[in-house]
N, C-alpha and C. Protein backbone atom coordinates (compact mmCIF):
# COMPACT_ATOMS: atom_id res chain seq x y z
N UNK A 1 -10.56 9.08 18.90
CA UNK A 1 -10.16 9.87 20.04
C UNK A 1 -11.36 10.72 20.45
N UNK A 2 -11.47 10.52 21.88
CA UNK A 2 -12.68 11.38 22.06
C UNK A 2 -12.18 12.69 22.97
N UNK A 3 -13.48 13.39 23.30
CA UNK A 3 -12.94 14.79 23.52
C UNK A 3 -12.15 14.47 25.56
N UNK A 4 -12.54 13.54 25.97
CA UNK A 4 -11.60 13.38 27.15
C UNK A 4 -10.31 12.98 26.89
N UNK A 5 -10.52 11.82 25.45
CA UNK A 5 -9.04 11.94 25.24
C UNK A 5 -7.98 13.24 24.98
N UNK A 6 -8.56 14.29 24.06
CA UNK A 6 -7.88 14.92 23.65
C UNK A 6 -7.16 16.20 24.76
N UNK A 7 -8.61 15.86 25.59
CA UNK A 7 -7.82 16.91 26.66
C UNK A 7 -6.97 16.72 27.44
N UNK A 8 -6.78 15.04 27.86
CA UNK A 8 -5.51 14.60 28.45
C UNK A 8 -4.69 14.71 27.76
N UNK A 9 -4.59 14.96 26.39
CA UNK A 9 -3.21 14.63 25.58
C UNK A 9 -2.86 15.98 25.72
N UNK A 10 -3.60 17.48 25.70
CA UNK A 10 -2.78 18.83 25.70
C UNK A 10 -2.63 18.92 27.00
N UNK A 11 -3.51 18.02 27.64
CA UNK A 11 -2.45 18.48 29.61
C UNK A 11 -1.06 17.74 29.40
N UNK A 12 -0.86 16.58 28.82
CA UNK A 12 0.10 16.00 28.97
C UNK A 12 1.23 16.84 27.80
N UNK A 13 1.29 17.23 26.87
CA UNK A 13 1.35 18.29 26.08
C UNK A 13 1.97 19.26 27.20
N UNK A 14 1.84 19.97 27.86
CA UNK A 14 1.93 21.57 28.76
C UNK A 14 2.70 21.05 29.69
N UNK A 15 2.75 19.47 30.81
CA UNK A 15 3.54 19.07 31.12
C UNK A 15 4.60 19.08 30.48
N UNK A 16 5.10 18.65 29.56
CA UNK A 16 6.55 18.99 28.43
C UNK A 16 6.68 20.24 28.34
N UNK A 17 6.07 21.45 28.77
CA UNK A 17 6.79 22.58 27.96
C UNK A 17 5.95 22.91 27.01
N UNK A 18 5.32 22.66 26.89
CA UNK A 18 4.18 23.62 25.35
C UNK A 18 3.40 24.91 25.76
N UNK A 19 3.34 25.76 24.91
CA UNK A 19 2.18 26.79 25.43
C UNK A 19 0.95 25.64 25.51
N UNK A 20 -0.06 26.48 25.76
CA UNK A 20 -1.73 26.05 25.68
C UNK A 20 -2.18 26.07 24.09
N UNK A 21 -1.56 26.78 23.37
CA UNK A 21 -2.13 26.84 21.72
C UNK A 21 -1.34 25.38 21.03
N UNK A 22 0.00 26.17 21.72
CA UNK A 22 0.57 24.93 20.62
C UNK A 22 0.02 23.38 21.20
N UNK A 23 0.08 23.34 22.51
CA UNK A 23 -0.87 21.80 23.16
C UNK A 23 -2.42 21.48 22.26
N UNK A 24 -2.80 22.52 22.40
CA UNK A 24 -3.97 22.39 21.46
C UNK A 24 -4.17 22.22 19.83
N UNK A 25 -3.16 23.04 19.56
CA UNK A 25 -2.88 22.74 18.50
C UNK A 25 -1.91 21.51 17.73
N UNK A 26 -1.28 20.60 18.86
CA UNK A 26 -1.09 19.56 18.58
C UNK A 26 -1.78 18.37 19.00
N UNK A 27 -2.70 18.77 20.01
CA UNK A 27 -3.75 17.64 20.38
C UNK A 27 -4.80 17.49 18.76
N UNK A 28 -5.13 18.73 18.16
CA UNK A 28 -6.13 19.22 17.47
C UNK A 28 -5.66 17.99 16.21
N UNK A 29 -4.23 17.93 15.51
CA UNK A 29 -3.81 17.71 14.85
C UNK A 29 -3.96 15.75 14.73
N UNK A 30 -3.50 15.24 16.51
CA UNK A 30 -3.64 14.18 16.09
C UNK A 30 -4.51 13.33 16.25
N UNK A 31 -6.03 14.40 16.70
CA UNK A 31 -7.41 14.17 16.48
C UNK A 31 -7.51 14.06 15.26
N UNK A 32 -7.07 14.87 13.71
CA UNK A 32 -7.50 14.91 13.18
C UNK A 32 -6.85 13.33 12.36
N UNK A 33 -5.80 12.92 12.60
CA UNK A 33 -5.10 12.12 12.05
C UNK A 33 -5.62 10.77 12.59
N UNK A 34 -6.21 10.81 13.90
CA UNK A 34 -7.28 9.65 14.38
C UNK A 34 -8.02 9.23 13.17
N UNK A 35 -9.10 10.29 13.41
CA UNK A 35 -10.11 10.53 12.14
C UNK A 35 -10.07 10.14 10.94
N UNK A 36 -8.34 10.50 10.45
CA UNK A 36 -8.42 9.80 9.16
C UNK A 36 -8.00 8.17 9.19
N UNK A 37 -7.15 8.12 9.82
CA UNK A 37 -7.54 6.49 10.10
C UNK A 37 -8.27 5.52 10.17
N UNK A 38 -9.55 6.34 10.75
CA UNK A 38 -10.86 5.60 11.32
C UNK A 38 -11.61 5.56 9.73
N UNK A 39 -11.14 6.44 9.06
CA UNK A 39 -12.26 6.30 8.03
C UNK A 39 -11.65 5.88 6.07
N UNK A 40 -10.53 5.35 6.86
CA UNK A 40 -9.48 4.27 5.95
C UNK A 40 -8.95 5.04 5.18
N UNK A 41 -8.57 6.69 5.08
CA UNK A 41 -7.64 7.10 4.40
C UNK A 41 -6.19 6.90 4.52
N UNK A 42 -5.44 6.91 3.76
CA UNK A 42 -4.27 6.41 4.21
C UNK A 42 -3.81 5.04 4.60
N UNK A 43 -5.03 3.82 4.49
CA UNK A 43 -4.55 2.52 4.45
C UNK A 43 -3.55 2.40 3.45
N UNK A 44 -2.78 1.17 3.45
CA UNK A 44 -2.08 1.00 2.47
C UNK A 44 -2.08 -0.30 2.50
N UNK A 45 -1.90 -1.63 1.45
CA UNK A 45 -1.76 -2.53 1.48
C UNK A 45 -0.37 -2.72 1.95
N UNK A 46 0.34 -3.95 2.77
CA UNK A 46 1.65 -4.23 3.52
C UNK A 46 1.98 -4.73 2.87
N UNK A 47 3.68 -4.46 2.40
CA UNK A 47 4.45 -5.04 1.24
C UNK A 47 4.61 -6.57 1.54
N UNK A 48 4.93 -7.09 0.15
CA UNK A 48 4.96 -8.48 0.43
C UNK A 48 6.64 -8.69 -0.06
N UNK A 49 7.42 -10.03 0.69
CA UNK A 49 8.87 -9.62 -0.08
C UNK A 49 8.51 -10.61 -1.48
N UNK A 50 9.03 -10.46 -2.21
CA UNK A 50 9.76 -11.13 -3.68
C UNK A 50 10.65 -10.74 -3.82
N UNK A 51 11.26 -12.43 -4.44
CA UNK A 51 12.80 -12.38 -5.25
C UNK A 51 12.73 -12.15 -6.05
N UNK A 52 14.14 -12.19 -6.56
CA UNK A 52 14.23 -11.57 -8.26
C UNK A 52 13.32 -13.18 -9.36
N UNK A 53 12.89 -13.36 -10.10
CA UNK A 53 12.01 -14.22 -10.95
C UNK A 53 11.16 -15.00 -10.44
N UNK A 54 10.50 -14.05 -9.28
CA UNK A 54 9.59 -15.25 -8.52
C UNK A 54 8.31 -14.54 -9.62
N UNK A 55 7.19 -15.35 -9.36
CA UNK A 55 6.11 -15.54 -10.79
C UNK A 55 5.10 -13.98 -9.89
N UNK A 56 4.05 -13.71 -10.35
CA UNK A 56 3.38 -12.74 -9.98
C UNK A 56 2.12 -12.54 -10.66
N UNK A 57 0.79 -11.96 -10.17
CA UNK A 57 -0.44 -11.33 -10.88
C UNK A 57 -0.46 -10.37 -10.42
N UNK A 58 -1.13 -9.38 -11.42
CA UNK A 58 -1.62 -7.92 -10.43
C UNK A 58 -2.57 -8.37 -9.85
N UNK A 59 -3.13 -7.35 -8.95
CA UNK A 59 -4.15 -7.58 -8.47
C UNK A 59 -5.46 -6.45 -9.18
N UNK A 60 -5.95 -7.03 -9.86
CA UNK A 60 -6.38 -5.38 -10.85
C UNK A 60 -7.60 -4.58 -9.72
N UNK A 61 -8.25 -5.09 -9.39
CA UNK A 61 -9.43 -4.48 -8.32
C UNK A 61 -8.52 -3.58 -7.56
N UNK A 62 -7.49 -4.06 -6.94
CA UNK A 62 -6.80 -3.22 -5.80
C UNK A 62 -6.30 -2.16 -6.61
N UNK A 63 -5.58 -2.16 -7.70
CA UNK A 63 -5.03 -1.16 -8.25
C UNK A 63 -5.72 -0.06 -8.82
N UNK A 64 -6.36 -1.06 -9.49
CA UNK A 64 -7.83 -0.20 -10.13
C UNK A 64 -8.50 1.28 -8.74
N UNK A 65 -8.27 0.30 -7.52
CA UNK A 65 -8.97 1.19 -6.62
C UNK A 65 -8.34 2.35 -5.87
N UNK A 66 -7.23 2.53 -6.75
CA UNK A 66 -6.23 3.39 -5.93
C UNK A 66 -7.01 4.84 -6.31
N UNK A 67 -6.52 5.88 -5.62
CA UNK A 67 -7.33 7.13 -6.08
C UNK A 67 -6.63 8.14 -7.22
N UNK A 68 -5.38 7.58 -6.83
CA UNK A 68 -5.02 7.72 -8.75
C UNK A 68 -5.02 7.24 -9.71
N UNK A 69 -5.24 6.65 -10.30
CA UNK A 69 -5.58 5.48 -11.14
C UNK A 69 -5.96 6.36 -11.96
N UNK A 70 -6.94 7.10 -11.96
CA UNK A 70 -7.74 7.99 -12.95
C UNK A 70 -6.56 8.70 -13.52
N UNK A 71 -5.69 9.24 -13.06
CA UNK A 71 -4.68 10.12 -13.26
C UNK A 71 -3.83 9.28 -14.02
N UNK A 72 -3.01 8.21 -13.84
CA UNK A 72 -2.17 7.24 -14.57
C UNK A 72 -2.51 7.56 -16.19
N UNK A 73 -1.55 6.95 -16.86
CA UNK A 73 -1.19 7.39 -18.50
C UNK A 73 -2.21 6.42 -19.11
N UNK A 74 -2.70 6.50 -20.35
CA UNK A 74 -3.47 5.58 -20.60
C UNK A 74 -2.75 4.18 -21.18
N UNK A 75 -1.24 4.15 -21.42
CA UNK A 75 -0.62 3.48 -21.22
C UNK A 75 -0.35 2.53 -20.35
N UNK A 76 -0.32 3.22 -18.78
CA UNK A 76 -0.07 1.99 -17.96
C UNK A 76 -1.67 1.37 -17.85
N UNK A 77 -2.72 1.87 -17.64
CA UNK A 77 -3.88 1.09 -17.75
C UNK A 77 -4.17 0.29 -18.91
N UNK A 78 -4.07 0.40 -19.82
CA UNK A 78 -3.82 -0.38 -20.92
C UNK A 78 -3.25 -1.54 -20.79
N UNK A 79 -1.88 -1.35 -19.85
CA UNK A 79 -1.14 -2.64 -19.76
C UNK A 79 -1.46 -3.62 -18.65
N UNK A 80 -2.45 -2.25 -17.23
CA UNK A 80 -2.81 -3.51 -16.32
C UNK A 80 -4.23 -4.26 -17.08
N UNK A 81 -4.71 -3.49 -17.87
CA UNK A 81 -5.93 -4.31 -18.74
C UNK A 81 -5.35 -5.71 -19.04
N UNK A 82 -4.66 -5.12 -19.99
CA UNK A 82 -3.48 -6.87 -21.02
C UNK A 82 -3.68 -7.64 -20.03
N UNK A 83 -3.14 -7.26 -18.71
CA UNK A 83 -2.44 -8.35 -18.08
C UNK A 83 -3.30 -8.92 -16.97
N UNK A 84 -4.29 -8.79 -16.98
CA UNK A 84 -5.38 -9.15 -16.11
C UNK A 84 -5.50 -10.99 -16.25
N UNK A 85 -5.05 -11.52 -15.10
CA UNK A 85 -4.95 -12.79 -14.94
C UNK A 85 -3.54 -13.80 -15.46
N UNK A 86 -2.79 -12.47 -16.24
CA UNK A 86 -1.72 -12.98 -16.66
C UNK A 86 -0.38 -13.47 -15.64
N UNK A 87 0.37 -14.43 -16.00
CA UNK A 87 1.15 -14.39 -14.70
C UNK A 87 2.52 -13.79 -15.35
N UNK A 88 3.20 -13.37 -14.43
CA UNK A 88 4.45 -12.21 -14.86
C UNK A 88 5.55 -12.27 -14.21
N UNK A 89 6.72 -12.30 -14.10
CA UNK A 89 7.88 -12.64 -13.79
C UNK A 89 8.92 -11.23 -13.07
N UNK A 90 9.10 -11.12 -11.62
CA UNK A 90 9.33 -10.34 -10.85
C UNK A 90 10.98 -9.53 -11.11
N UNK A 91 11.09 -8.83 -11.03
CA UNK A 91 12.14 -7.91 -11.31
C UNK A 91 12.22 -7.15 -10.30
N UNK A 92 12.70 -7.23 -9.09
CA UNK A 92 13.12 -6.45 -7.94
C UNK A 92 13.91 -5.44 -7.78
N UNK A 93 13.07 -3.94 -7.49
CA UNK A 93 13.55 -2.61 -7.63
C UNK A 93 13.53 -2.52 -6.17
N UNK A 94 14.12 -1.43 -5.99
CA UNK A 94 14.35 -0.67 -4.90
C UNK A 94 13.18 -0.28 -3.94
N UNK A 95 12.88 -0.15 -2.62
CA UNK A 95 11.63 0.30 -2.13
C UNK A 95 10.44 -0.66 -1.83
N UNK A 96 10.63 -1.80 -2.34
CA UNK A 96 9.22 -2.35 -2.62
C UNK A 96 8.44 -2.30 -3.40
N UNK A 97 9.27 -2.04 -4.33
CA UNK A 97 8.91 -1.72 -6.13
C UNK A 97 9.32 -2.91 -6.89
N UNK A 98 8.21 -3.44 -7.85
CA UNK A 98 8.24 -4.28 -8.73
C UNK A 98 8.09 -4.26 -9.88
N UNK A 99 9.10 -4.66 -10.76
CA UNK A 99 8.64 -4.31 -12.15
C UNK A 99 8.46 -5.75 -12.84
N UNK A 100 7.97 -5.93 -13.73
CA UNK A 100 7.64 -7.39 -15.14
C UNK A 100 8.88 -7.47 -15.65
N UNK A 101 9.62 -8.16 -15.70
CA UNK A 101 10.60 -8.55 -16.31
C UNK A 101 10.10 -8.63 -18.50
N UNK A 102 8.94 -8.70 -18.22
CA UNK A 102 7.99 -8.73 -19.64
C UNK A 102 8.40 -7.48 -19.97
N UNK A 103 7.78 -6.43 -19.29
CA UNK A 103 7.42 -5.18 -19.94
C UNK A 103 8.42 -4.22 -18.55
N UNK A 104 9.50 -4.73 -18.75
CA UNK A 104 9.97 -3.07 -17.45
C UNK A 104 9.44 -1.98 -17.28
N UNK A 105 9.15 -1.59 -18.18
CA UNK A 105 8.42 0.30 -18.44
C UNK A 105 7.73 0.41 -17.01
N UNK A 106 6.91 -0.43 -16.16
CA UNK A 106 5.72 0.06 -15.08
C UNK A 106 6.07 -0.49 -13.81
N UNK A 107 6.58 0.12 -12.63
CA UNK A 107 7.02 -0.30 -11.60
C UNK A 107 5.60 -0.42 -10.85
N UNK A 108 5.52 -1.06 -9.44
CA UNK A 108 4.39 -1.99 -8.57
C UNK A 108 4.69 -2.04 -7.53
N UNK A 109 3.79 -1.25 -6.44
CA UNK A 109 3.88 -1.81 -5.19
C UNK A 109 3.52 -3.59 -4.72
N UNK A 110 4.90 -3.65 -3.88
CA UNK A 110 4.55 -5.48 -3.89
C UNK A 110 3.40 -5.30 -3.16
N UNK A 111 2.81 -5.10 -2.84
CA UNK A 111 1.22 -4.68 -1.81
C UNK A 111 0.27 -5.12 -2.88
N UNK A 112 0.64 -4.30 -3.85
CA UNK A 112 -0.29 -4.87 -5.07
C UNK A 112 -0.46 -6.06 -5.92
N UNK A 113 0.53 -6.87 -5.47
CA UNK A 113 0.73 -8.00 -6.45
C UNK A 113 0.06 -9.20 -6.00
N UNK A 114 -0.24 -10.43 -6.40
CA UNK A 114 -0.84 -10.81 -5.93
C UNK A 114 0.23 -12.57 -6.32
N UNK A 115 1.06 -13.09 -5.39
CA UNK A 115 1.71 -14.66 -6.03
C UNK A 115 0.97 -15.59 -5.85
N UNK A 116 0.50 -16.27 -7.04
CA UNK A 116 0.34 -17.47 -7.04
C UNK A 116 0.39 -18.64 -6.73
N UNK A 117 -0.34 -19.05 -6.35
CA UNK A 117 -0.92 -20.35 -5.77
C UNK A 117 0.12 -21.47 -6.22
N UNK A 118 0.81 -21.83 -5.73
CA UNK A 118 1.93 -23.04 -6.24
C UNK A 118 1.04 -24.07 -6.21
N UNK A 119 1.04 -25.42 -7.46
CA UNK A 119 0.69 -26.09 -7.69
C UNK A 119 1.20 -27.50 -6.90
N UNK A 120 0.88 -28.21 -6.25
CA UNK A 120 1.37 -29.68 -5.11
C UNK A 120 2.12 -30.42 -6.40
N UNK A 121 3.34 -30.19 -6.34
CA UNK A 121 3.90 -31.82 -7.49
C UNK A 121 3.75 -33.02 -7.37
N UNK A 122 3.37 -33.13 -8.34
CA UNK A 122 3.26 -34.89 -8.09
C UNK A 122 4.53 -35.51 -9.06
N UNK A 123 4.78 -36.50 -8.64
CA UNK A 123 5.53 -37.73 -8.91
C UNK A 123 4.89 -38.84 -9.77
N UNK A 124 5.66 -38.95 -10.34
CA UNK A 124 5.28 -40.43 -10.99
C UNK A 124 6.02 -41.44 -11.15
N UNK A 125 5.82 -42.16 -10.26
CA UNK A 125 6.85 -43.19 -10.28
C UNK A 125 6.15 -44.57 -11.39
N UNK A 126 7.01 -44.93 -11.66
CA UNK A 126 6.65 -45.96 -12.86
C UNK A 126 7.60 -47.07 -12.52
C-alpha cells in the first residue's frame, strides 16, 4: 500500500462516519498489516483434508521452520526427529489437527503433513 493508497482509504474512512484520527488510525493499521504480508509474516501453509487412516509424512523442514519450534518440548522434537521419512497413519482431530495413530501424544497442522505418493498397481495376470 502506498501513501496515495492510504490516503484514499481514510477519505473513504470519514465518508462512513469516522473522525480524522480514527480514519487515520485505521488506514495506519491496515498499512501496517499490508507490510506484514508483503514480508511473509503470517503465511501459513493451507490445510490439506485427510481421512481417518489415510497414510502421512511430516514434513520436517516446514515444521522445523516454524518460529516456535525452538520453544516445543524436547519431546515432541525428538519424535519429529524419529519420524523423519517415516510414514504414519492419520487420526483426524478437530480443526485441522492431526494426530499418528502410532504415537497420539502430538497433534499436526494438516498444512504440515506431507501424503504420499501412491504407488500405480500393477496386475499380474498369469
Amino acid at each position: 500500500m502506498n501513501r496515495d493508497q492510504k490516503k484514499t482509504l481514510e477519505r473513504a474512512y470519514r465518508r462512513f462516519g469516522k473522525s480524522k484520527s480514527e480514519a487515520k488510525k485505521l488506514s495506519q493499521q491496515m498499512y501496517d498489516i499490508d507490510k506484514l504480508r508483503l514480508n511473509g509474516v503470517g503465511d501459513k501453509t493451507p490445510p490439506q483434508k485427510f481421512q481417518e487412516d489415510d497414510k502421512f509424512l511430516l514434513d520436517i523442514k516446514l515444521i522445523k521452520s516454524r518460529k516456535n519450534y525452538e520453544r516445543m518440548s524436547d519431546a515432541y522434537k525428538e519424535f519429529v526427529a524419529d519420524n523423519d521419512g517415516k510414514i504414519l497413519t492419520a487420526h483426524v482431530e478437530r480443526g485441522g489437527l492431526i494426530s499418528a495413530k502410532e504415537e497420539p501424544k502430538w497433534l499436526f497442522w494438516s498444512g504440515d503433513l506431507i501424503k504420499p505418493k501412491e504407488e500405480p498397481k500393477v496386475e499380474n495376470n498369469v
